[in-house]
Structures are given as C-alpha cells and as structure tokens.
N, C-alpha and C. Protein backbone atom coordinates (compact mmCIF):
# COMPACT_ATOMS: atom_id res chain seq x y z
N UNK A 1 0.83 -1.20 0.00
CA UNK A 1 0.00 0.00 0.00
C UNK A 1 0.88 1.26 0.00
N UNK A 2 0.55 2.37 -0.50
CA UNK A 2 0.74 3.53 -0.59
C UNK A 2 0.60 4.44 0.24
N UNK A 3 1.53 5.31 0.72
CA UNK A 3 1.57 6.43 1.65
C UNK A 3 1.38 7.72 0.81
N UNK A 4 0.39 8.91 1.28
CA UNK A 4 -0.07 10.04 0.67
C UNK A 4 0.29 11.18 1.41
N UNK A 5 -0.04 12.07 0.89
CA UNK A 5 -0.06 13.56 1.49
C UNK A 5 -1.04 14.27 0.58
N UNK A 6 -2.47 14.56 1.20
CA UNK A 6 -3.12 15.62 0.43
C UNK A 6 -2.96 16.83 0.74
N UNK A 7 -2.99 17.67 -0.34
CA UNK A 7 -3.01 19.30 -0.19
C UNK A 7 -4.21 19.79 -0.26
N UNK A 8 -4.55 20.79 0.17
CA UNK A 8 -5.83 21.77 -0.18
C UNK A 8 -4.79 22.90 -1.33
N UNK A 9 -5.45 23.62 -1.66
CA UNK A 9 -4.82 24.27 -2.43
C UNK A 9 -4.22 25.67 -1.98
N UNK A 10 -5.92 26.63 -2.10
CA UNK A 10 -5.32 27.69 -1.91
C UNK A 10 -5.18 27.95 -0.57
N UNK A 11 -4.43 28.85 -0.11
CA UNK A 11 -3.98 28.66 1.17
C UNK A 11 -3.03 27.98 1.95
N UNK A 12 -2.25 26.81 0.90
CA UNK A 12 -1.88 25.97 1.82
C UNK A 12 -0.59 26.23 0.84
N UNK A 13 -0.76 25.46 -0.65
CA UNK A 13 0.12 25.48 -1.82
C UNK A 13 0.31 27.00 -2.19
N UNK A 14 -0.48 27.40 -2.29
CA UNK A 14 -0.81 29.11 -2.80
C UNK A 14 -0.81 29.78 -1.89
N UNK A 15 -0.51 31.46 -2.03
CA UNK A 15 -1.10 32.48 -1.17
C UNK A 15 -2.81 32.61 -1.35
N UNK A 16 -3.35 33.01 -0.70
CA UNK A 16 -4.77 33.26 -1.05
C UNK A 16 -4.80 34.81 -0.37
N UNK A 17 -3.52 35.70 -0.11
CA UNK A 17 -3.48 36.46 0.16
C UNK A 17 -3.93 37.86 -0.56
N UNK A 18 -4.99 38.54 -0.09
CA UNK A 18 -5.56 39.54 -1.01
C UNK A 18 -6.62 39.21 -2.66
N UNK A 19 -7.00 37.85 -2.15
CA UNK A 19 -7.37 37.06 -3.12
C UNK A 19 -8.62 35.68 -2.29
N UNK A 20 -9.93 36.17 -2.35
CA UNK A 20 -10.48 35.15 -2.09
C UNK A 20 -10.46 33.92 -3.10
N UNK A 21 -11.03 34.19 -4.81
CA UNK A 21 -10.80 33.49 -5.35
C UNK A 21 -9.13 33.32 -6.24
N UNK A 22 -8.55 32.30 -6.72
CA UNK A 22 -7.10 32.31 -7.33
C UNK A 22 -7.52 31.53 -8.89
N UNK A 23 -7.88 32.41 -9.69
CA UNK A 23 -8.15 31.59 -10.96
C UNK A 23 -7.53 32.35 -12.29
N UNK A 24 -6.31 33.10 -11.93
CA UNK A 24 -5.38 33.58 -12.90
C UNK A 24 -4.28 33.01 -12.55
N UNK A 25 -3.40 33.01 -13.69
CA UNK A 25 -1.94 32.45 -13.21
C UNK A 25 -1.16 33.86 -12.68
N UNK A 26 -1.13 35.07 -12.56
CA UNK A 26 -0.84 35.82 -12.37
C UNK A 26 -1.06 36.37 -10.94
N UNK A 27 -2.05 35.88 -10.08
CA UNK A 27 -2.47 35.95 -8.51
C UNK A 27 -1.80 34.63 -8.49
N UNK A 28 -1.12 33.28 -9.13
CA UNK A 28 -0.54 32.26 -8.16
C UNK A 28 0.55 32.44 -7.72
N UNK A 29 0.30 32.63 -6.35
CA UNK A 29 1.80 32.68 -6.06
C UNK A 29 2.30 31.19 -5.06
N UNK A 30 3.38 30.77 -5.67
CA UNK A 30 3.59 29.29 -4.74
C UNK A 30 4.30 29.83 -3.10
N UNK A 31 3.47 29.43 -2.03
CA UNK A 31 3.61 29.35 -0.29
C UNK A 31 4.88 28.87 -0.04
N UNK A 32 5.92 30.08 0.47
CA UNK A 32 7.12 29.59 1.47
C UNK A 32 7.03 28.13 1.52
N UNK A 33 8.08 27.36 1.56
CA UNK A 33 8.22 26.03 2.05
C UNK A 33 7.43 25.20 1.41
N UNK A 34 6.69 25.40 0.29
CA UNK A 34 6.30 24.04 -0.34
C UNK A 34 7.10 23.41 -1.32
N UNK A 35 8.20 24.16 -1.75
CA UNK A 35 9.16 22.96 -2.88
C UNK A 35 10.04 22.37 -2.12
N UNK A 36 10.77 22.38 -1.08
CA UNK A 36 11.62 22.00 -0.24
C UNK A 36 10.73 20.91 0.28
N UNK A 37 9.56 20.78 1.12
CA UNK A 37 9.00 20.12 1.79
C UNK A 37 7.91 19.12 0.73
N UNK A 38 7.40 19.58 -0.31
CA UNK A 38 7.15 18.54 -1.40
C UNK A 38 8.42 17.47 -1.66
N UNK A 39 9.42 17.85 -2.01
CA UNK A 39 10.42 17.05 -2.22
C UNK A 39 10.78 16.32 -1.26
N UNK A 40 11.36 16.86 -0.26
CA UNK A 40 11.21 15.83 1.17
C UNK A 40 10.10 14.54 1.21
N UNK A 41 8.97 14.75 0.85
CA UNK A 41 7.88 14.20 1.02
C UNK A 41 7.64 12.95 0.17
N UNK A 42 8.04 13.52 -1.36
CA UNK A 42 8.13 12.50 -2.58
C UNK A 42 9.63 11.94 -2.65
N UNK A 43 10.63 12.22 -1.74
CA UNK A 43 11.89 11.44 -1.89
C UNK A 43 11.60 10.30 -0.52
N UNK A 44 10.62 10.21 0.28
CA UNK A 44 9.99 9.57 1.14
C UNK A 44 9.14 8.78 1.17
N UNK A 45 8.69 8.66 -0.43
CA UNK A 45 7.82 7.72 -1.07
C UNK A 45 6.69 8.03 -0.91
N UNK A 46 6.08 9.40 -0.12
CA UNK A 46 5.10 9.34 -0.03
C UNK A 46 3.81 9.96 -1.93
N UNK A 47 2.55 9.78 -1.91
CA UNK A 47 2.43 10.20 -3.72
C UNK A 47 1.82 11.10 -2.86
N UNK A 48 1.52 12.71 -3.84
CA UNK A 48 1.35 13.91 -3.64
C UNK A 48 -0.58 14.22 -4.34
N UNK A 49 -1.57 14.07 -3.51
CA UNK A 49 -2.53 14.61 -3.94
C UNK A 49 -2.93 16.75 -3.88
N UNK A 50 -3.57 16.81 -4.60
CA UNK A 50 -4.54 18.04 -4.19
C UNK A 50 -6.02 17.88 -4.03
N UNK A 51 -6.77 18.30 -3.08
CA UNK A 51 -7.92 18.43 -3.27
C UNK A 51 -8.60 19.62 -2.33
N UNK A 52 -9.43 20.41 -3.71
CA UNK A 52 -9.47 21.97 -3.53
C UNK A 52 -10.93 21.72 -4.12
N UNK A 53 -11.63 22.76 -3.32
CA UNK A 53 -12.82 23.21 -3.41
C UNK A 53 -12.59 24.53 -4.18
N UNK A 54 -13.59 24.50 -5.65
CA UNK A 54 -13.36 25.39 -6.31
C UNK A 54 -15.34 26.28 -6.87
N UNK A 55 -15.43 26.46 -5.92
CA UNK A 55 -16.54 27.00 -6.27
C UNK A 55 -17.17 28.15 -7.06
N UNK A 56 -16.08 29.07 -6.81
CA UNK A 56 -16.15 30.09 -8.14
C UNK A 56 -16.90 29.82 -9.53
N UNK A 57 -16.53 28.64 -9.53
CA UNK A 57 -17.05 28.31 -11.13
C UNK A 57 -18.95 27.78 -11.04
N UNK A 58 -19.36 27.45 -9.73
CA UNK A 58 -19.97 26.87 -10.00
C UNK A 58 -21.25 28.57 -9.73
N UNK A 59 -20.76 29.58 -8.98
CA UNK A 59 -20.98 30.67 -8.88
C UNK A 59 -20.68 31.95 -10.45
N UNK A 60 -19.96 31.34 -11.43
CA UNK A 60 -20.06 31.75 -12.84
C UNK A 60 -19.37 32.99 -12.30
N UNK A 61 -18.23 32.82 -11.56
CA UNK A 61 -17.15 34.17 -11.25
C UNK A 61 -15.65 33.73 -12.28
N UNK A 62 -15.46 32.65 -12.40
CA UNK A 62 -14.44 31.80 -13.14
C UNK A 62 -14.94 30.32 -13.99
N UNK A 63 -14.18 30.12 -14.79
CA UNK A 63 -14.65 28.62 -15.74
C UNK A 63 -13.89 27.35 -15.30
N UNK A 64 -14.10 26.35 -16.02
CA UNK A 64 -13.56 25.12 -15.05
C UNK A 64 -11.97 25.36 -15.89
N UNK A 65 -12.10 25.67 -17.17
CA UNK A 65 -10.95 26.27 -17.98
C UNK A 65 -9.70 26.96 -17.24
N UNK A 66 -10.23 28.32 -16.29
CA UNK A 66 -9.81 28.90 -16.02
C UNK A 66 -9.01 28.37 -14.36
N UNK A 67 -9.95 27.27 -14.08
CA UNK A 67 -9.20 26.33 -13.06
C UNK A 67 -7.55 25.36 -13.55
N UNK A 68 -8.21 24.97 -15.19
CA UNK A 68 -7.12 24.20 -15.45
C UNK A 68 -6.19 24.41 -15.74
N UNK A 69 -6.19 26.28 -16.25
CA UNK A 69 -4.79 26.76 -16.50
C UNK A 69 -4.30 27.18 -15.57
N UNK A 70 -4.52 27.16 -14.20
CA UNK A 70 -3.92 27.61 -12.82
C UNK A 70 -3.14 26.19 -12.38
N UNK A 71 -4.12 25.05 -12.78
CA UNK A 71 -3.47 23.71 -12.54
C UNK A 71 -2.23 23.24 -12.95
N UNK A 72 -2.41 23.97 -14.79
CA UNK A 72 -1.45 23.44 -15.30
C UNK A 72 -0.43 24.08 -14.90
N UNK A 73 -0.52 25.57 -14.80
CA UNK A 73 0.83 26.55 -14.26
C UNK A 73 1.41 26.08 -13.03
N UNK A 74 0.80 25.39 -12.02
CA UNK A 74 1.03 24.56 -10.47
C UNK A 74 2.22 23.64 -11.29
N UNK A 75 1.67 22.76 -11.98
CA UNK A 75 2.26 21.54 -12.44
C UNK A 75 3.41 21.74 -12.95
N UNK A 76 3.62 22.62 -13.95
CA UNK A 76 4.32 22.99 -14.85
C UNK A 76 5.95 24.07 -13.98
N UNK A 77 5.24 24.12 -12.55
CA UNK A 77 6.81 24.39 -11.95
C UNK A 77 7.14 23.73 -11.13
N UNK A 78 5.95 22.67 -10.35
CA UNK A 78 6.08 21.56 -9.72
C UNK A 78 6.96 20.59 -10.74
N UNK A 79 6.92 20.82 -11.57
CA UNK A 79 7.57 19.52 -12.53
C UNK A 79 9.06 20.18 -13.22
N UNK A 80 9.27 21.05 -12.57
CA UNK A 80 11.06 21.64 -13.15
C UNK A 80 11.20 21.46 -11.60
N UNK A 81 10.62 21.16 -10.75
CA UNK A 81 11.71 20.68 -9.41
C UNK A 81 11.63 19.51 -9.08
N UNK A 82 11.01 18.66 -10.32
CA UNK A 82 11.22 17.17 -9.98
C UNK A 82 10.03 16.70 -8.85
N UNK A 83 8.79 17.78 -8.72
CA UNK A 83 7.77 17.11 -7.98
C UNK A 83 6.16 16.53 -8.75
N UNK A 84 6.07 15.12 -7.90
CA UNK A 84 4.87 14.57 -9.05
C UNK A 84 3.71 14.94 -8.46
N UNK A 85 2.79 15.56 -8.54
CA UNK A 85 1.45 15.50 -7.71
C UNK A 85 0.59 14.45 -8.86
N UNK A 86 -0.15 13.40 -8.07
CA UNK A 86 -0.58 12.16 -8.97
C UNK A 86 -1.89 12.55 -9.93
N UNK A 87 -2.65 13.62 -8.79
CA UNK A 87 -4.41 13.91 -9.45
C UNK A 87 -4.57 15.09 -8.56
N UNK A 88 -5.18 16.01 -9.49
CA UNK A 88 -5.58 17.09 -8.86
C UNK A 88 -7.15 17.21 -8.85
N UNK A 89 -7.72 16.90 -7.84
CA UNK A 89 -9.16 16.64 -7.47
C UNK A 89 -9.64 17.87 -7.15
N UNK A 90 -10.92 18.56 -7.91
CA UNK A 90 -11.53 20.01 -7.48
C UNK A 90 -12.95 19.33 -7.68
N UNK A 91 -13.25 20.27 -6.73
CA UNK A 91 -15.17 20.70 -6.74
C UNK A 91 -15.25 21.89 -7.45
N UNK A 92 -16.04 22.11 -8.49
CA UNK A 92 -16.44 22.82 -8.97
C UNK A 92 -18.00 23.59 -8.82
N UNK A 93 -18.66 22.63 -7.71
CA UNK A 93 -19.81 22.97 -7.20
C UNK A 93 -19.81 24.19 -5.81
N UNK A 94 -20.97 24.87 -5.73
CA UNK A 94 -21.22 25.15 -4.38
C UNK A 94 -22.39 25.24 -3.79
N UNK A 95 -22.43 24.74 -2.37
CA UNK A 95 -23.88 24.95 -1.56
C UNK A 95 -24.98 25.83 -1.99
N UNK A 96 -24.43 27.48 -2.71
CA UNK A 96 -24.92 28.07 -2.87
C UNK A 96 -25.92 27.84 -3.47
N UNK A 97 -25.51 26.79 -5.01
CA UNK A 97 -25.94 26.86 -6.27
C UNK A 97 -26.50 25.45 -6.38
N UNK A 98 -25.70 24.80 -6.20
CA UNK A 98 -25.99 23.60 -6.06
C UNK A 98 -25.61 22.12 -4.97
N UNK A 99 -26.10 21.38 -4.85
CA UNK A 99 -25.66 20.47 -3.95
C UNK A 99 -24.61 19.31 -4.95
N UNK A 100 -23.73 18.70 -3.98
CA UNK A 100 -22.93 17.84 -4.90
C UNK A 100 -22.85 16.33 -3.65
N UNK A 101 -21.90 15.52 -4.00
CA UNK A 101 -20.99 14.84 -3.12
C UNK A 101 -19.45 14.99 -3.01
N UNK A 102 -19.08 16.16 -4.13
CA UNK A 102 -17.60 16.18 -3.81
C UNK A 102 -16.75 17.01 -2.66
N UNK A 103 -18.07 18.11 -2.53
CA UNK A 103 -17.24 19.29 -2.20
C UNK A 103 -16.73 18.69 -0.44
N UNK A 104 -15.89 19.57 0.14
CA UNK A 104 -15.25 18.83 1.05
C UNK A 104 -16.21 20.19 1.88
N UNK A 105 -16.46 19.44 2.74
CA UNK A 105 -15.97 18.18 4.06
C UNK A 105 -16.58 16.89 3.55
N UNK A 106 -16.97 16.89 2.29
CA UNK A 106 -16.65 15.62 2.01
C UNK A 106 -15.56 14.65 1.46
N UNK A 107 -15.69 13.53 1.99
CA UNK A 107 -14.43 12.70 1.62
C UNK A 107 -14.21 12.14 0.36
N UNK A 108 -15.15 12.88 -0.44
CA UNK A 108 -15.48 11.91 -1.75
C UNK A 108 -14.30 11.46 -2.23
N UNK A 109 -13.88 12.70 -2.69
CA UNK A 109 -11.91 12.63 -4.00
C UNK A 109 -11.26 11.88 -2.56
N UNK A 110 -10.62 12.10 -1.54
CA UNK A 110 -10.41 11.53 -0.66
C UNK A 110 -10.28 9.87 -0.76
N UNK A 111 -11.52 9.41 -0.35
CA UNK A 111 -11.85 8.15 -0.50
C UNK A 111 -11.41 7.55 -1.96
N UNK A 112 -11.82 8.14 -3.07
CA UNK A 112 -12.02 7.88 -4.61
C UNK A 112 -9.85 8.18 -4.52
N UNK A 113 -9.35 8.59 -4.12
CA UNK A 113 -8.07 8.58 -4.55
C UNK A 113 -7.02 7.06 -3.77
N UNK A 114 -7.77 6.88 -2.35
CA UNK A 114 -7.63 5.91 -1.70
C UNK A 114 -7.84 4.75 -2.43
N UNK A 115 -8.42 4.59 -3.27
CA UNK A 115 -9.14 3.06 -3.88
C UNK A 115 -8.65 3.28 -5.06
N UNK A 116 -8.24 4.20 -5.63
CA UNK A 116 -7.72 4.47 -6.94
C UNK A 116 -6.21 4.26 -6.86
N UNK A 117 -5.52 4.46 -6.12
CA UNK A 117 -4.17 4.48 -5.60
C UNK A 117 -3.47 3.41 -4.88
N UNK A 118 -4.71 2.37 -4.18
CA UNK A 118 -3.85 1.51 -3.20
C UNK A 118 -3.52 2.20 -2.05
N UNK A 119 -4.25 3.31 -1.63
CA UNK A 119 -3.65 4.55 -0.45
C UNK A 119 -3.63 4.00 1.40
N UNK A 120 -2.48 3.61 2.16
CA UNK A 120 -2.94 3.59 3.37
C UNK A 120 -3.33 4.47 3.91
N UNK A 121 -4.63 3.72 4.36
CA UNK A 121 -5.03 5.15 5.75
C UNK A 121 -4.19 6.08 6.71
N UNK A 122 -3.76 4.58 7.07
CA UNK A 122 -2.56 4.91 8.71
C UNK A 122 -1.66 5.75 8.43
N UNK A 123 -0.94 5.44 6.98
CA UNK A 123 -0.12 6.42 6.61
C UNK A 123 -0.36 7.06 5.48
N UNK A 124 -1.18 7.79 5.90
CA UNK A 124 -1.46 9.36 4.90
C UNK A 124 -2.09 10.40 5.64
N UNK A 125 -1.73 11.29 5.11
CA UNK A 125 -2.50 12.80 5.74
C UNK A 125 -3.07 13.89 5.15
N UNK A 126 -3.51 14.60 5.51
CA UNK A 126 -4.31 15.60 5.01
C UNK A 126 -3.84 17.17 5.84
N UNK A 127 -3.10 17.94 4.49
CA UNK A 127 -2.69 19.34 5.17
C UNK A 127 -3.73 20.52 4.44
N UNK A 128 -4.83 21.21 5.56
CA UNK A 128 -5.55 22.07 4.84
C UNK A 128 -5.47 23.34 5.62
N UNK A 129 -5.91 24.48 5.33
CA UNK A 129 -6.42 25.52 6.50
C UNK A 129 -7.67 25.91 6.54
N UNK A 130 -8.60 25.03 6.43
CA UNK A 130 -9.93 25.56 6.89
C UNK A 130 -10.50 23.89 7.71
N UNK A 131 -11.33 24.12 8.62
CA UNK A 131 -11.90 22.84 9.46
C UNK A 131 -12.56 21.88 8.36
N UNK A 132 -12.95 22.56 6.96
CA UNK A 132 -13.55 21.42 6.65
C UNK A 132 -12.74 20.81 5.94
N UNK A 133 -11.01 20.82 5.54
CA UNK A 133 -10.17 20.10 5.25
C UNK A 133 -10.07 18.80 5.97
N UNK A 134 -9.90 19.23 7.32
CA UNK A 134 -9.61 18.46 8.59
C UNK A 134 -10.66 17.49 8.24
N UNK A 135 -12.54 18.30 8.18
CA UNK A 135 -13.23 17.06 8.61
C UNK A 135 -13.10 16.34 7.52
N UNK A 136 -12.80 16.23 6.03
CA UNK A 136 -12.67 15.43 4.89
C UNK A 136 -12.21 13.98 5.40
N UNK A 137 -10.96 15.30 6.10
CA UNK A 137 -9.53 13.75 5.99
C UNK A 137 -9.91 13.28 7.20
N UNK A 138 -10.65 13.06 8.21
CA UNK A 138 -11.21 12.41 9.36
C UNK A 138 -12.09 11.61 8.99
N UNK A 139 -12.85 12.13 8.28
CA UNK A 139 -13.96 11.40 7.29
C UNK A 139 -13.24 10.27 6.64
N UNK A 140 -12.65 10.10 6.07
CA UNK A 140 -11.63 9.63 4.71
C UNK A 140 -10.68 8.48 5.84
N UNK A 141 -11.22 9.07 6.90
CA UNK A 141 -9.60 7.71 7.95
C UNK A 141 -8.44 7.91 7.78
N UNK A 142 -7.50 9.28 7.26
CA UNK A 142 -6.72 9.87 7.32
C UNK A 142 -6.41 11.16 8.22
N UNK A 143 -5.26 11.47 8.24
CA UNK A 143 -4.93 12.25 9.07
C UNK A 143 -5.06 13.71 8.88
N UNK A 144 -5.77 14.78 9.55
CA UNK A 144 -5.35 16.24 9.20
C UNK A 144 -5.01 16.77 9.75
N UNK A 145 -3.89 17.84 8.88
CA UNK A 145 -3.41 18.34 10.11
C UNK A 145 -3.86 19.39 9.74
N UNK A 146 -3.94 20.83 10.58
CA UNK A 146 -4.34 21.93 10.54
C UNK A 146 -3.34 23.22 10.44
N UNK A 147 -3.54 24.18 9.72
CA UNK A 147 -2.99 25.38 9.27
C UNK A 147 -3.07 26.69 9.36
N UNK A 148 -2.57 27.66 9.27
CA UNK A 148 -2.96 29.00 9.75
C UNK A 148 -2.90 29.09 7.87
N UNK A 149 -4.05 30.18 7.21
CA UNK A 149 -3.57 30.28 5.83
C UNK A 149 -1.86 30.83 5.60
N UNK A 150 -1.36 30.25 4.04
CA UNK A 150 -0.10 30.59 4.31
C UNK A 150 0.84 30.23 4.76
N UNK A 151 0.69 29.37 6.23
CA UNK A 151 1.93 28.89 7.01
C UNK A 151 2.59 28.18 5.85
N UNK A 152 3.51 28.22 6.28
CA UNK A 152 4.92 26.96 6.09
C UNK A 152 5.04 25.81 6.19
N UNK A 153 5.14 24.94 5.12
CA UNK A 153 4.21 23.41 5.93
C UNK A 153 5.62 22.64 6.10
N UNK A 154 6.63 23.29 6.22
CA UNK A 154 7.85 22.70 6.59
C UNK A 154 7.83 22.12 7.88
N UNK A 155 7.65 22.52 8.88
CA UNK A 155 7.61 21.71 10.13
C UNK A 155 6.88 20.60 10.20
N UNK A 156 5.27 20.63 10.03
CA UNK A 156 4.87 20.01 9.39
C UNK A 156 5.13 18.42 8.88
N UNK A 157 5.77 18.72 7.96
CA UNK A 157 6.47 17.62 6.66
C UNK A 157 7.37 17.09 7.57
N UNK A 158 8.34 18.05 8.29
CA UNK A 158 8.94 17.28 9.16
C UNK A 158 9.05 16.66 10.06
N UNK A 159 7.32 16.97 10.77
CA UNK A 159 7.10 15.83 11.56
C UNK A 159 6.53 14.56 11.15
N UNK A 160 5.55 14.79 10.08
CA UNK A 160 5.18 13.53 9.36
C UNK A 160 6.03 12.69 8.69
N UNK A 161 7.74 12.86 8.24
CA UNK A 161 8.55 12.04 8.06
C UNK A 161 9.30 11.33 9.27
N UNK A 162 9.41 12.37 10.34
CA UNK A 162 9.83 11.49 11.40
C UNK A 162 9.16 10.67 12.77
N UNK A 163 7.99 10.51 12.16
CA UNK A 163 6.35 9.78 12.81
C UNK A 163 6.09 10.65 14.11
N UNK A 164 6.13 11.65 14.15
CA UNK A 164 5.78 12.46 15.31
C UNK A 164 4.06 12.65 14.71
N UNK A 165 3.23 12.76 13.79
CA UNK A 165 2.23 13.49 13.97
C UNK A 165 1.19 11.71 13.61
C-alpha cells in the first residue's frame, strides 16, 4: 500500500493572500516552504494529492478552464523541481448553487483517490487551512493536520517524516 499527502490548495500550496478566489496564473503565487517540503515528502515515497474546493465556477465568477490553466501553471513548476502530484481533485460545485458529493468536508476525492491508488489510511494525511479540510480527511480515515492560511508546511512535513504526527 501507498503512503499520501493531500493538499488543499489555496492557502496551503498558494497564497490566497488579497485574493479570495485564485483563478489567474498571475495571482498564483507558490507558499514559502512548499518545494523543499514537497520534495522531502516525494523522496519519502510518499504520492502527492490536491484536493481543492473550487466554487467560483460553479458561482459563474471563473470557468472550469480557467481552473485548469492555474493547474497546469502549479504543475508545470512543480515539474522543473522534480515534484509529481498524482491527481488534482476540485469541486467545482457550491452549496450556494448547487448540492454535490464532492465538495469537502466531504471525503469523496479523498476516499475515490484511496481506492484508486492503493492509499494507506494509517499512513497518509491531510494538510488544509480551513476545518472542513480536517473534517474530509477524518472522514476519509486519514490524518489532518491543521494550518494558519499561508503557514509553512515545513515543520509540518517534518514531523510527518519522522512519525511524530
């Protein structure tokens, strides 16, 4: 079985600073300490998810388009430092507009990446900054840990490689 690390996105990977929604490549900005501590993570065997609630689109403020070229720009510098993220899982729905099963605090992508992957529970986790990250990955029988937006997920990473969390 497989050891994971999910991300939330914005906030965690990204600034979401001065920016509720992030659906230009030009507001992405990549968060202190995530290429150092991605790498740590994937030289540790662990595989690298995202899963981000993207509701904007489903609110007709941004397109699912306009999600994928933020994705691809993620990827596309994640992948000149040698980091793999396996699937990038979004909701494109919201409460507002509509009801779904993906959006988190549900475990849907969660679960669906677990069974898709071979993923252990015991060893995988979930790094978000909002509670309903946490409840996903509680939901899901994984671990979350919790964030201030922004932080540094270096400590973090470094406790989940050396089984402290």
């Amino acid at each position: 079985m497989q050891k994971a690390l999910f991300l939330d996105r914005d906030g965690v990977i990204n600034s979401d600073e001065g920016h509720y929604y992030i659906y230009k490549t030009e507001d992405f900005k990549i968060n202190e300490g995530i290429i150092p501590s991605l790498k740590k993570i994937t030289q540790a065997g662990y595989l690298l998810f995202i899963v981000t609630n993207q509701g904007g689109v489903a609110k007709g403020i941004y397109s699912e388009q306009d999600v994928n070229k933020v994705h691809e720009y993620l990827l596309s510098i994640l992948k000149k430092e040698e980091i793999q993220i396996e699937k990038i899982y979004f909701c494109p729905h919201h409460e507002s507009v509509s009801k779904c099963s993906c959006r988190k605090p549900s475990p849907f992508f969660i679960e669906q990446a677990i069974t898709d992957f071979n993923i252990s529970k015991e060893q995988s986790y979930m790094i978000g900054d909002s509670p309903r990250d946490i409840q996903a990955a509680e939901a899901a029988g994984i671990k979350g840990i919790k964030i201030d937006s922004n932080e540094n997920i270096s400590a973090y990473c470094d406790q989940i490689l050396k089984g402290e969390i």
